[in-house]
Protein backbone atom coordinates (compact mmCIF):
# COMPACT_ATOMS: atom_id res chain seq x y z
CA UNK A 1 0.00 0.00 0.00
CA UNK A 2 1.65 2.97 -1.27
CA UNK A 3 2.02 6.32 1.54
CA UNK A 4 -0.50 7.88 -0.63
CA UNK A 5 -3.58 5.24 -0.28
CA UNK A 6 -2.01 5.18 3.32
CA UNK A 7 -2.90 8.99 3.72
CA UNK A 8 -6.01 8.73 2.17
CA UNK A 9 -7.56 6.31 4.62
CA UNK A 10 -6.33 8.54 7.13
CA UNK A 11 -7.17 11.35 5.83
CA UNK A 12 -11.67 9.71 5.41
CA UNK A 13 -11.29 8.04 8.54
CA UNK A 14 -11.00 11.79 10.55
CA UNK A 15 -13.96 13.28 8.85
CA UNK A 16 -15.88 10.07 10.15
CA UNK A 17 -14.24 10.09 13.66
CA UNK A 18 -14.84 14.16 14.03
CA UNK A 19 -18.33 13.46 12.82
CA UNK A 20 -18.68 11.25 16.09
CA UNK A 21 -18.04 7.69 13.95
CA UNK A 22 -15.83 4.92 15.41
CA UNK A 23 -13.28 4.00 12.87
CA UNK A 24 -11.32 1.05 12.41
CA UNK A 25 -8.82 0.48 9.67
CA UNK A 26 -6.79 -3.15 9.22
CA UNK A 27 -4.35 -2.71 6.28
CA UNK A 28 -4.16 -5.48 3.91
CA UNK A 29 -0.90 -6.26 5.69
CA UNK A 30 -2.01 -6.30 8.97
CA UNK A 31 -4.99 -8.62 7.95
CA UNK A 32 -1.83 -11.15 6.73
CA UNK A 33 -4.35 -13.07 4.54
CA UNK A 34 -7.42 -13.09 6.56
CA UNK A 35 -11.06 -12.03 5.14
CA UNK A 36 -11.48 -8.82 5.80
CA UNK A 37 -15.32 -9.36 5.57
CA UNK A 38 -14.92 -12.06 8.34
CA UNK A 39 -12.46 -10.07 10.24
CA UNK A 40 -15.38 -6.63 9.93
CA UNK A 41 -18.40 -9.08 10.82
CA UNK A 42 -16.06 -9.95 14.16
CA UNK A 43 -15.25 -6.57 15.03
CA UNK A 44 -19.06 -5.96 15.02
CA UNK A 45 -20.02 -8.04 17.37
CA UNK A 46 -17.39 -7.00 19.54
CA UNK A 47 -18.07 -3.52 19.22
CA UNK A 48 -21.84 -3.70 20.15
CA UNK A 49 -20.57 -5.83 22.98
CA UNK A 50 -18.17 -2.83 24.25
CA UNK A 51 -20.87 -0.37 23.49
CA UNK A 52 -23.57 -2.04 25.34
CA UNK A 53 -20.79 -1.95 28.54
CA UNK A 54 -20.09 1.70 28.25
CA UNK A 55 -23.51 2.78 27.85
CA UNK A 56 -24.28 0.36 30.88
CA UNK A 57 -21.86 1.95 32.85
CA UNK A 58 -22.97 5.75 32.24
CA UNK A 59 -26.61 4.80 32.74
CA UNK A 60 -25.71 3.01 36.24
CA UNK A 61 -23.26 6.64 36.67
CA UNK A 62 -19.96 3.56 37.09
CA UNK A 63 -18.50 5.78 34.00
CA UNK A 64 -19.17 9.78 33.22
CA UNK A 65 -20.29 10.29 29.83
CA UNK A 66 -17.54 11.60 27.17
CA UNK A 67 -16.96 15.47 27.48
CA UNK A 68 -16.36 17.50 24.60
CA UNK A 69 -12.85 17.68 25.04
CA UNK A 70 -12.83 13.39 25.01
CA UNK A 71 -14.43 13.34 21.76
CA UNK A 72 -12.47 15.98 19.55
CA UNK A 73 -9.10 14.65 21.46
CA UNK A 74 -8.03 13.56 17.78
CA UNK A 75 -8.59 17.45 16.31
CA UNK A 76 -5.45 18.95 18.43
């Protein structure tokens, strides 16, 4: 994957994040091989698994909620 593809992932993957998206990005390298439609499907489940936790925890008050500053950490 050349710097330039590299930058433009990058570069898609902030406009989702600032617009309050999760984003996660396995290069073909890091996949080594594996489906990345099996590897997405997995993540998935995980992630609505990890969501369901957080929100759990700010609803019971275990965990404040995000401030502004938490979410636009990735602007500065």
């Amino acid at each position: 994957m050349s710097e330039t593809d590299m930058s433009k992932i990058v570069y898609h993957s902030r406009i989702l994040e600032n617009m309050g998206c999760t984003v996660v990005v396995f290069t073909p390298e890091e996949l080594r091989g594996a489906n990345p439609y099996h590897v997405q499907d997995r993540l998935i489940e995980l992630g609505w698994e990890v969501i369901e936790d957080i929100a759990e925890d700010i609803e019971t008050e275990r965990l404040a909620p995000p401030t502004d500053e938490d979410w636009n950490w990735a602007i500065k």
